[in-house]
Protein backbone atom coordinates (compact mmCIF):
# COMPACT_ATOMS: atom_id res chain seq x y z
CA UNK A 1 -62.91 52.19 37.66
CA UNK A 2 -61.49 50.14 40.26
CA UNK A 3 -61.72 47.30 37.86
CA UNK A 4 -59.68 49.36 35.01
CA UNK A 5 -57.33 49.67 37.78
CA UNK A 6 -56.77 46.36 38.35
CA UNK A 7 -56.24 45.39 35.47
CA UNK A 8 -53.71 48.06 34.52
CA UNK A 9 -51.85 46.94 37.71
CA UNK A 10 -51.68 42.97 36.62
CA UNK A 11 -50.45 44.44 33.39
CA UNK A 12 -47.46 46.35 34.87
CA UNK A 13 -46.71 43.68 36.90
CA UNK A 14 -46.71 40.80 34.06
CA UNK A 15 -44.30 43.43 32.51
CA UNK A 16 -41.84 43.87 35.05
CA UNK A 17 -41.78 40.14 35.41
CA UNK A 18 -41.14 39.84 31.94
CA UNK A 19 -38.40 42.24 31.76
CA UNK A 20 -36.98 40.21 34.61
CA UNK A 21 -36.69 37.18 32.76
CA UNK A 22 -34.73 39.49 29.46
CA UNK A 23 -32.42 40.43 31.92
CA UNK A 24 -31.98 36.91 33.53
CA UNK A 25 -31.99 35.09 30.11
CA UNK A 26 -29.80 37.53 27.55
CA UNK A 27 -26.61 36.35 28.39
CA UNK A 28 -27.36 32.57 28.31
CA UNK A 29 -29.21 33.24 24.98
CA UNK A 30 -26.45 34.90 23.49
CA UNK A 31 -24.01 32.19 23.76
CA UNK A 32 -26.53 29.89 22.87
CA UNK A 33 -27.22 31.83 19.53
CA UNK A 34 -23.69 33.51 18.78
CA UNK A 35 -21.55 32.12 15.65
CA UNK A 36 -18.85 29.38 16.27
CA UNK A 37 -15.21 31.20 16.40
CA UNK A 38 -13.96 30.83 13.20
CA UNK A 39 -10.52 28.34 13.29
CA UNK A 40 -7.12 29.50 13.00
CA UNK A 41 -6.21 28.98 9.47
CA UNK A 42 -3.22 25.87 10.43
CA UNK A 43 -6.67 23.97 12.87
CA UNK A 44 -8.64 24.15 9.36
CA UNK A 45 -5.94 23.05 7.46
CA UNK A 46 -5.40 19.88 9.89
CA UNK A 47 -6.43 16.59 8.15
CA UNK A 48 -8.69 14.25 10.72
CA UNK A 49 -7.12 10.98 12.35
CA UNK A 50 -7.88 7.96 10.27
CA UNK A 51 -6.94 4.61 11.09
CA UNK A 52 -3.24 2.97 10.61
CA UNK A 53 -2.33 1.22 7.75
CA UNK A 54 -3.34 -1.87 8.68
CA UNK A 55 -6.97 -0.86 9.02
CA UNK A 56 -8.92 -2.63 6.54
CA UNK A 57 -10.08 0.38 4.42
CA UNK A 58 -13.30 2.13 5.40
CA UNK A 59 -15.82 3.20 3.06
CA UNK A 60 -18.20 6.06 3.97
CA UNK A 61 -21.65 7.38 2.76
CA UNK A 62 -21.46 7.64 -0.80
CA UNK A 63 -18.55 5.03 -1.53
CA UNK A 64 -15.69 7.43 -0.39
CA UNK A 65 -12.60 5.58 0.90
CA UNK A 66 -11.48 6.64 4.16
CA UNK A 67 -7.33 5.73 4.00
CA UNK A 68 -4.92 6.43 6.36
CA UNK A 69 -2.73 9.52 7.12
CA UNK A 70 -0.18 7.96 8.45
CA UNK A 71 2.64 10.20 9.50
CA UNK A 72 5.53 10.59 6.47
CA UNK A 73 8.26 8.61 7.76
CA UNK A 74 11.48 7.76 5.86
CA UNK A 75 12.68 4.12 6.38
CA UNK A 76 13.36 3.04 10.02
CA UNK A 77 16.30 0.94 9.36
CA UNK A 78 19.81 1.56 7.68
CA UNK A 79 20.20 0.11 4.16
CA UNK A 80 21.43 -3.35 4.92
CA UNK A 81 24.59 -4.95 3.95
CA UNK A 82 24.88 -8.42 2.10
CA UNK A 83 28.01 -10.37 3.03
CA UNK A 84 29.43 -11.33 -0.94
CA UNK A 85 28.46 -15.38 -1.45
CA UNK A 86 31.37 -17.41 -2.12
CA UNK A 87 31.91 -18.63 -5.68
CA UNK A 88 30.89 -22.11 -4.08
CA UNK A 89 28.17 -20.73 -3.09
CA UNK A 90 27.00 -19.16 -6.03
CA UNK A 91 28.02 -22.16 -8.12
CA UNK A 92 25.71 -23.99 -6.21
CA UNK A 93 22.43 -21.66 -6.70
CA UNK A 94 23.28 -22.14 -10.64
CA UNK A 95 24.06 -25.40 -10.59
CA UNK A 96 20.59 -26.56 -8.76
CA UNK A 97 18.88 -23.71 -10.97
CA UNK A 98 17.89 -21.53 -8.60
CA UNK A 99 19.06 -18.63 -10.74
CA UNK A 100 19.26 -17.93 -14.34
CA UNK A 101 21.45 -14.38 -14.95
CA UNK A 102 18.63 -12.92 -17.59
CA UNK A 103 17.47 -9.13 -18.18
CA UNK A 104 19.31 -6.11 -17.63
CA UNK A 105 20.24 -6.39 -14.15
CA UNK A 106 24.45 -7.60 -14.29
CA UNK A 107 24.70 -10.62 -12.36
CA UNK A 108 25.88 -9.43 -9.19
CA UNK A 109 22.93 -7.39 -8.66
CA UNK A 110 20.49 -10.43 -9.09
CA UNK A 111 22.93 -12.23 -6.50
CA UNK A 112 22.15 -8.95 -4.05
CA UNK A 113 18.66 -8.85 -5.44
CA UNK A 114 18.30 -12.81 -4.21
CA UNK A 115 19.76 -12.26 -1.01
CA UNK A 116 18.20 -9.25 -0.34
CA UNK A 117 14.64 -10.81 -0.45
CA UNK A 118 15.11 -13.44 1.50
CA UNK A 119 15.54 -11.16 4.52
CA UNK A 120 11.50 -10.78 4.46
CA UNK A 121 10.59 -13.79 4.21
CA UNK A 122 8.21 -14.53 7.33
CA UNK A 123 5.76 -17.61 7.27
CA UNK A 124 3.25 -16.50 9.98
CA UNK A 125 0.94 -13.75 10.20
CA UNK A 126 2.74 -12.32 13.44
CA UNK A 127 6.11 -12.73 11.88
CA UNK A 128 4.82 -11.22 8.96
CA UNK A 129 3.71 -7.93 10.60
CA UNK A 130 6.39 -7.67 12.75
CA UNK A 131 8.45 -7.81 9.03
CA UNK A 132 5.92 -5.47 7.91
CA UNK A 133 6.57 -2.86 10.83
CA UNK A 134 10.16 -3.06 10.57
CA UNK A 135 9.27 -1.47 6.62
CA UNK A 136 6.75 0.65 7.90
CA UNK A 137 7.68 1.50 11.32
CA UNK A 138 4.87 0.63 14.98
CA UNK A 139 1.30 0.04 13.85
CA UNK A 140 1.59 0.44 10.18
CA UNK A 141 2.65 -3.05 9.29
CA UNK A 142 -0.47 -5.12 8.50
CA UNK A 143 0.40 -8.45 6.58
CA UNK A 144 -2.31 -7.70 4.17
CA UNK A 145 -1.85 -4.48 3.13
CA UNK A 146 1.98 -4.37 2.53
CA UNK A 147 2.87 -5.63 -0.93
CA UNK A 148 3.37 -2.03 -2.10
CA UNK A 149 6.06 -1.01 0.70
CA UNK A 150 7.49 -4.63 1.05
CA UNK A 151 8.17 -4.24 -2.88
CA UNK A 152 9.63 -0.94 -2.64
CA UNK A 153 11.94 -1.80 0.41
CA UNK A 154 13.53 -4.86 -1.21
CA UNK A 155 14.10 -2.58 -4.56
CA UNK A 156 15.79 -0.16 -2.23
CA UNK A 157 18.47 -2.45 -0.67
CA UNK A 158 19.77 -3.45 -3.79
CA UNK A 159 20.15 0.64 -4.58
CA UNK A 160 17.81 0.22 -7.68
CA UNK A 161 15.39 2.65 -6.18
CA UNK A 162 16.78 5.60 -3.85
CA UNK A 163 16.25 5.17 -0.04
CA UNK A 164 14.81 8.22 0.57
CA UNK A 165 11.45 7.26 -0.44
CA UNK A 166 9.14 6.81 2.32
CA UNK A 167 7.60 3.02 2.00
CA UNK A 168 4.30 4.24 3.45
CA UNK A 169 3.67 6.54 0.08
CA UNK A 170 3.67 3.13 -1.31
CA UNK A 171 0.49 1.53 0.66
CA UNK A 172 -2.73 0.92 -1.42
CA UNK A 173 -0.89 2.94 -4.12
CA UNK A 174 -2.89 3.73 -7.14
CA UNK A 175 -0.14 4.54 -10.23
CA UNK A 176 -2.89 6.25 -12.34
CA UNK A 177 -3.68 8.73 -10.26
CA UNK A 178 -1.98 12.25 -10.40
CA UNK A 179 -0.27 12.08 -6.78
CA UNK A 180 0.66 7.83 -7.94
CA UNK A 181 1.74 8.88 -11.25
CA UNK A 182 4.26 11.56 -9.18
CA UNK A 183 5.66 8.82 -7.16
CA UNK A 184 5.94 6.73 -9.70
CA UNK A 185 8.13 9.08 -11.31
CA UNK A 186 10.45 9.69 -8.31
CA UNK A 187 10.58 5.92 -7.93
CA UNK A 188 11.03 4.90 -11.68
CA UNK A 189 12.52 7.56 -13.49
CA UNK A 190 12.30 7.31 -17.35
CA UNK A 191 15.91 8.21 -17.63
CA UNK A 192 16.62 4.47 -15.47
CA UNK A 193 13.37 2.52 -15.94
CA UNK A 194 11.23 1.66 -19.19
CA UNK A 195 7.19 0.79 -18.14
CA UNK A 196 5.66 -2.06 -19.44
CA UNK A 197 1.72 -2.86 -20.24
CA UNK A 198 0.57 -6.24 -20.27
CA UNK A 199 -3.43 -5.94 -20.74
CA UNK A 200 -4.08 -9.67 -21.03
CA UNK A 201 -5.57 -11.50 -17.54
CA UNK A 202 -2.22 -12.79 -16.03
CA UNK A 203 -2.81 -16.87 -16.35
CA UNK A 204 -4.01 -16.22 -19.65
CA UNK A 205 -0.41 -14.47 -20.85
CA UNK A 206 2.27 -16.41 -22.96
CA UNK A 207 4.96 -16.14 -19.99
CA UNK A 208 7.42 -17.40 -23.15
CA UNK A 209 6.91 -14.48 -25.14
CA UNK A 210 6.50 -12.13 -22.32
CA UNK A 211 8.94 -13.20 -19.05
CA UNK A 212 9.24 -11.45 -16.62
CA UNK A 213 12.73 -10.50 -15.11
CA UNK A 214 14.58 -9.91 -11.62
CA UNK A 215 14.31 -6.55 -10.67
CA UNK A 216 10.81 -5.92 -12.31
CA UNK A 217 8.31 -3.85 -10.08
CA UNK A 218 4.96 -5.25 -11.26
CA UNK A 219 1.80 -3.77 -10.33
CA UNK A 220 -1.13 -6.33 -10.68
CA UNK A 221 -4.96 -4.91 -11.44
CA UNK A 222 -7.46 -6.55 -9.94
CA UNK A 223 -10.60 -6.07 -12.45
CA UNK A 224 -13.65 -7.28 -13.33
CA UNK A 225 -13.88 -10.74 -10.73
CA UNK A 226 -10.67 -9.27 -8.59
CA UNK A 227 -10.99 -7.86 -5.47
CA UNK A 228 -7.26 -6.17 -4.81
CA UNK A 229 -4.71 -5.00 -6.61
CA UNK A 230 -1.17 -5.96 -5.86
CA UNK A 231 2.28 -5.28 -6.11
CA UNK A 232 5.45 -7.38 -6.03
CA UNK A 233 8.98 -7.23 -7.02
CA UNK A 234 10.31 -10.29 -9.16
CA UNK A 235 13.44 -11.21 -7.06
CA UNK A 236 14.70 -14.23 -9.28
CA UNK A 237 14.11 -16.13 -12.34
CA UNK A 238 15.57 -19.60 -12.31
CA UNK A 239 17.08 -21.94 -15.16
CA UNK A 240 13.57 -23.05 -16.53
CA UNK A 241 12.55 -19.53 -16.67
CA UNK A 242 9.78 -19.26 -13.77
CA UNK A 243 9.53 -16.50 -12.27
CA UNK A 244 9.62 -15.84 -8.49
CA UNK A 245 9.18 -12.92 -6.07
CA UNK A 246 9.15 -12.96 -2.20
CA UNK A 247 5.28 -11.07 -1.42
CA UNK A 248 2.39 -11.08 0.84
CA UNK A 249 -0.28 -13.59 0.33
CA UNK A 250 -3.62 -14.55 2.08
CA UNK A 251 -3.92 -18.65 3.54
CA UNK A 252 -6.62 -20.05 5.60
CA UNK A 253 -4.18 -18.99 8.98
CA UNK A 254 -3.85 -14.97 7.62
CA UNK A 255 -1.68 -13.16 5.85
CA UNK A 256 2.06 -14.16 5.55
CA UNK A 257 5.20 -12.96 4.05
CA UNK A 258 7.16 -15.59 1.70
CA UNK A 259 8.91 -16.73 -1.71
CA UNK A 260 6.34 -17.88 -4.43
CA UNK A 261 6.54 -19.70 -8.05
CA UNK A 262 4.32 -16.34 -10.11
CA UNK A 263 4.76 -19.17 -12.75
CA UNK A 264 6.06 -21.51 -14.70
CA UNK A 265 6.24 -21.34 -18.79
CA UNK A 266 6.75 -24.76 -19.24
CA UNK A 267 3.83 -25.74 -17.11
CA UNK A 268 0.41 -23.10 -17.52
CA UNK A 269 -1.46 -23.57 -14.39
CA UNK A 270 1.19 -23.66 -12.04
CA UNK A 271 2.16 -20.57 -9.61
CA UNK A 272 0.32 -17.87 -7.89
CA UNK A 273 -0.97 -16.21 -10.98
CA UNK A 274 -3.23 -18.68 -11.71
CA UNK A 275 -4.48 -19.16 -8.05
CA UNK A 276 -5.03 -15.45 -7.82
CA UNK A 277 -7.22 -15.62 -11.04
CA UNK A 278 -9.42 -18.88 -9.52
CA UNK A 279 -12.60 -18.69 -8.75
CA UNK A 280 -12.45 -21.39 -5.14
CA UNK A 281 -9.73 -18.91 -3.69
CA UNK A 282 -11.78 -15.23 -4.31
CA UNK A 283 -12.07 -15.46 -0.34
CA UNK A 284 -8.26 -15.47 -0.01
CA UNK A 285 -7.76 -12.44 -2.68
CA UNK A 286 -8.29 -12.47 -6.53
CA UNK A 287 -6.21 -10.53 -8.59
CA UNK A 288 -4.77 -10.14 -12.21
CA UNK A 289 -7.98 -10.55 -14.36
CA UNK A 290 -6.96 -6.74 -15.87
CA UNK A 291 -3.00 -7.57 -16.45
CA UNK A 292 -0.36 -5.65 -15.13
CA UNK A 293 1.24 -2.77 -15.49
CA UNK A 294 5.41 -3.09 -14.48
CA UNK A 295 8.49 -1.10 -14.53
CA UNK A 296 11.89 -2.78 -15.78
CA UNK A 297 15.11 -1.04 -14.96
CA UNK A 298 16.95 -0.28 -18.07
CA UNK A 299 20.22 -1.64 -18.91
CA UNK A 300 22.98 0.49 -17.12
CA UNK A 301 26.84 0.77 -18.48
């Protein structure tokens, strides 16, 4: 009996010790084991951070690009003003054939279209991103990523294409996708632009039969054996026909803002189309080896 009673007494006690430790424990247990709060519908909606443009872009688990989302930002500097050149001065550009009046651009706008380039020209990599932030505005003017805005912008101050587009929209655009293929259309209305494929690899293209002109927004695909697609806006043609536009470009010191030869028709082989389609220079950016895809403003009376 008084063993039956023992044990009935360790039993009540293990209880009430047990029921201690409910009481103790519940609360901590139930914020432990309660649902997360569900957001407010504007926090869910909220993109996350990503890194400026700039950033070399990320790729995550399972090959998706992580870009930035940069803030939309119209441009951070009034559209510039071009004092007129002399007749002299002009004279001069023609007479050492730097310029060649061609396409549908009147020859005043190729003057502005010249001029206007040359304002971006910057032959370092820290000039070049201070150029590039001046397009872009603070921290979203990497040298190497900027061909799309730095084309854009130069198109803008010659009033070709509006200057309420935001330059950014521009970086590591992709025209054949549905939000590119928008912007394109804001940029290069039908109404004021015609578009222009040329499918061949870009050193391998009969520049005679197929110039390009001043004004011409050319988007470059890298393909098979490229490694980055590029854009560029041809900014003059001289009197032998080559082709020119003022872009960013990789060299042994970085990435740098200047004028280049695209090429000359006279002479296959020579200009930046054909280095960005060699093999020795992959490491400084290969491009072009899936033609181009460009949009040509359309004669305007």
């Amino acid at each position: 009996m008084h063993k039956v009673r023992a044990e009935i007494r360790y039993l009540l006690v293990g209880a009430g010790i047990g029921l201690l430790l409910t009481i103790l424990t519940a609360p901590v247990l139930f914020l432990l084991l309660r649902p997360a709060p569900a957001l407010p519908q504007a926090a869910q909606n909220t993109p996350v951070s990503a890194p400026p443009a700039g950033t070399p872009t990320a790729v995550l688990a399972g090959g998706l690009p992580l870009q930035s989302t940069a803030p939309a930002r119209v441009r951070n500097e009034p559209p510039p003003s071009f004092p007129t050149p002399a007749q002299d001065v002009v004279a001069a550009w023609l007479a050492e054939g730097q310029l060649d009046f061609r396409g549908p651009l009147d020859e005043d706008r190729q003057i502005l279209l010249y001029q206007a380039s040359l304002r971006y020209i910057a032959p370092s990599p820290a000039e070049s991103r201070r150029v590039g932030e001046r397009i872009n505005g603070e921290g979203y003017g990497s040298p190497d990523l900027i061909c799309g805005p730095l084309a854009l912008a130069i198109l803008q101050d010659v009033g070709l294409v509006t200057y309420e587009l935001v330059p950014h929209d521009f970086w590591l655009l992709n025209p054949f996708d549905s939000a590119g293929q928008e912007l394109i259309r804001r940029a290069f209305p039908l109404t004021l632009f015609e578009q222009i494929v040329i499918p061949k690899r870009i050193d391998q293209v009969d520049w005679n039969e197929t110039p390009l002109l001043p004004g011409d927004f050319v988007y470059l695909r890298a393909g098979v054996g490229g490694n980055f697609d590029h854009m560029l806006t041809v900014n003059r043609v001289d009197s032998r026909g080559r082709a020119y536009a003022v872009t960013n470009y990789g060299t042994p010191q970085g990435f740098v803002i200047d004028e280049v030869l695209l090429y000359d028709p006279l002479n296959p082989g020579q200009g930046m189309f054909y280095v960005w389609t060699e093999r020795p220079n992959a490491l400084l950016g290969s491009t072009g080896f899936d033609g181009l895809v460009l949009w040509r403003a359309r004669e305007r009376r």
